[in-house]
C-alpha atoms as a PDB file:
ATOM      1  CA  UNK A   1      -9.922 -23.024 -45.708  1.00  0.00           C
ATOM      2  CA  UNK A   2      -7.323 -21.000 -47.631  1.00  0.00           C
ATOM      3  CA  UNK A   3      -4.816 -21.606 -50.604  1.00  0.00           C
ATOM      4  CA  UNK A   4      -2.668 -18.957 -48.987  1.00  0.00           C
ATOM      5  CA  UNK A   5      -0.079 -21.780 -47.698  1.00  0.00           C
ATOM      6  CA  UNK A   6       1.538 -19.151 -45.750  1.00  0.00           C
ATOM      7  CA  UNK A   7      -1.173 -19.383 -43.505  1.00  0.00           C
ATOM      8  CA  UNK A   8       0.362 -22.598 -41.666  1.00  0.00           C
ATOM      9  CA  UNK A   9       2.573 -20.196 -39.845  1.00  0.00           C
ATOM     10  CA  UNK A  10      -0.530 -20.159 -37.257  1.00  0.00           C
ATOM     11  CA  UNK A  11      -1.359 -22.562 -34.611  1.00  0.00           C
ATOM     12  CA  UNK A  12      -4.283 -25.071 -35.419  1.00  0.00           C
ATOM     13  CA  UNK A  13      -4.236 -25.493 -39.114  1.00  0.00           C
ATOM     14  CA  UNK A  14      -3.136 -27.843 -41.085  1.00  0.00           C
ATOM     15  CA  UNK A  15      -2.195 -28.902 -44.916  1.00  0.00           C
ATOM     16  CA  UNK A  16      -4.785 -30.679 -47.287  1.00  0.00           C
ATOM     17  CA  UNK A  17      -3.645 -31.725 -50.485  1.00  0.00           C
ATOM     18  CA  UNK A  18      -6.030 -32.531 -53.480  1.00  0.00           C
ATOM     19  CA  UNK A  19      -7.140 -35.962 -53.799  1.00  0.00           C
ATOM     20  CA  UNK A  20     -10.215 -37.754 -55.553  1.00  0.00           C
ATOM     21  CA  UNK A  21     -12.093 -37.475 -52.325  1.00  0.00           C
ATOM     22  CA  UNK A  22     -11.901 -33.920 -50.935  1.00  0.00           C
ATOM     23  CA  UNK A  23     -11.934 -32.760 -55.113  1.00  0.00           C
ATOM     24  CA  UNK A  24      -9.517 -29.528 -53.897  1.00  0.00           C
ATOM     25  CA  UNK A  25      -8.092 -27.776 -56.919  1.00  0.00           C
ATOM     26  CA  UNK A  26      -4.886 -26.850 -55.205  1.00  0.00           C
ATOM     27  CA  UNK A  27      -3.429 -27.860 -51.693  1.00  0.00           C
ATOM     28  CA  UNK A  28      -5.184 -25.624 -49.393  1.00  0.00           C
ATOM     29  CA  UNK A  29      -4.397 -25.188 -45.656  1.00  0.00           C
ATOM     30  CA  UNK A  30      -7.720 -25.804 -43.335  1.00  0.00           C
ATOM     31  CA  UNK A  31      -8.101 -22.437 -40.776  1.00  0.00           C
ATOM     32  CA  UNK A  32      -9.332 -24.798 -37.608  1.00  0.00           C
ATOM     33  CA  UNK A  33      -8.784 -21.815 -35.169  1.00  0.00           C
ATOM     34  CA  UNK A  34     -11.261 -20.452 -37.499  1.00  0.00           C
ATOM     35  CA  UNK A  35     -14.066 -22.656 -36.644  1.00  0.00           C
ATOM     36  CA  UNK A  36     -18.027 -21.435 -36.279  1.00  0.00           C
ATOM     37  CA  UNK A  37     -21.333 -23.084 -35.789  1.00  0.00           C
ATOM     38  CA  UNK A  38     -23.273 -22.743 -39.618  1.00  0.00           C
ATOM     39  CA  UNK A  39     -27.153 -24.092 -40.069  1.00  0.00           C
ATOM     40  CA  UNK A  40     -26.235 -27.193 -42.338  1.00  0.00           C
ATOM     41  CA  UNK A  41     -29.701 -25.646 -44.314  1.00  0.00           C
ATOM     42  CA  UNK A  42     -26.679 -23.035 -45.560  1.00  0.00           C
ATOM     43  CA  UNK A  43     -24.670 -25.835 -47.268  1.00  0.00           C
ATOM     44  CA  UNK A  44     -25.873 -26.546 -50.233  1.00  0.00           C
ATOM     45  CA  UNK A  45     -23.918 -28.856 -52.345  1.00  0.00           C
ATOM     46  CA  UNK A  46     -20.502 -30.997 -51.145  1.00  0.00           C
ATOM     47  CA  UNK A  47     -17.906 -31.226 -52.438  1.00  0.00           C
ATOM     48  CA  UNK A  48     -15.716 -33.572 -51.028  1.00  0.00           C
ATOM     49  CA  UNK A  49     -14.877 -34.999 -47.724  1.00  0.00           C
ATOM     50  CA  UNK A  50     -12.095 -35.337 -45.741  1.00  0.00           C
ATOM     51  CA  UNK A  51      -9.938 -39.010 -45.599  1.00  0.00           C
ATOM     52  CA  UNK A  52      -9.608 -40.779 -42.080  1.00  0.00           C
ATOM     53  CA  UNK A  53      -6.335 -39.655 -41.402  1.00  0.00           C
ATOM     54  CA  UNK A  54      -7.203 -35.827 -42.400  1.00  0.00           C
ATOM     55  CA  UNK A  55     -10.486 -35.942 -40.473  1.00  0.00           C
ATOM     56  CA  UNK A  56      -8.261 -37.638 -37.372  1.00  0.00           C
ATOM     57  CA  UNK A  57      -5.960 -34.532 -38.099  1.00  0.00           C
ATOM     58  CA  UNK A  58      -8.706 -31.873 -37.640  1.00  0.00           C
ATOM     59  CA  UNK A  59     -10.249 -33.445 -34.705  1.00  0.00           C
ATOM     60  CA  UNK A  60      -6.581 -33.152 -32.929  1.00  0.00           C
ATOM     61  CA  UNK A  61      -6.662 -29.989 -33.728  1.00  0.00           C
ATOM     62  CA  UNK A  62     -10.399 -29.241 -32.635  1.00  0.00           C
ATOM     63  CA  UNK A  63      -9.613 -30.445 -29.706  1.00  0.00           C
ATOM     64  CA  UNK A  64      -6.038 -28.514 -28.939  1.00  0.00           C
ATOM     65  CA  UNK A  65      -8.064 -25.219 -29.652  1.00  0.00           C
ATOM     66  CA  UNK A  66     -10.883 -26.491 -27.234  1.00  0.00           C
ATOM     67  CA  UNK A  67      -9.831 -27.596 -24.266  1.00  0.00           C
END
C-alpha cells in the first residue's frame, strides 16, 4: 500500500479510500503486483479490513496478475 496516488499509473492496483472499516488516514492506492507470502506470526495488530466490494476488487486483480 502507498499514499503516493500516482502510483495507479501501474497495472494491478487499485484506489482505497478511508472508511470506518479499513481506518486509512488518507486514500491510499493498494500495490497488488506487489504481493508476497508473510508468516501471519509477523502481523501483529489490524487495523482494518477491506469492504466486500474492495476485497472483490483485489481478488480481480490477484487473479489478472496470476494467471
Amino acid at each position: 500500500m502507498t499514499s503516493q496516488l500516482s502510483a495507479q499509473t501501474f497495472p494491478g492496483t487499485f484506489l482505497i479510500k478511508p472508511d470506518e472499516e479499513n481506518n486509512l488516514e488518507r486514500t491510499s492506492v493498494a500495490l497488488v503486483f506487489q504481493v508476497r507470502a508473510i508468516d501471519k506470526r509477523r502481523l501483529k495488530n489490524k487495523i482494518g479490513k477491506l469492504n466486500t466490494k474492495q476485497l472483490s476488487e483485489l481478488r480481480k486483480n490477484m487473479d489478472m496478475l496470476l494467471h
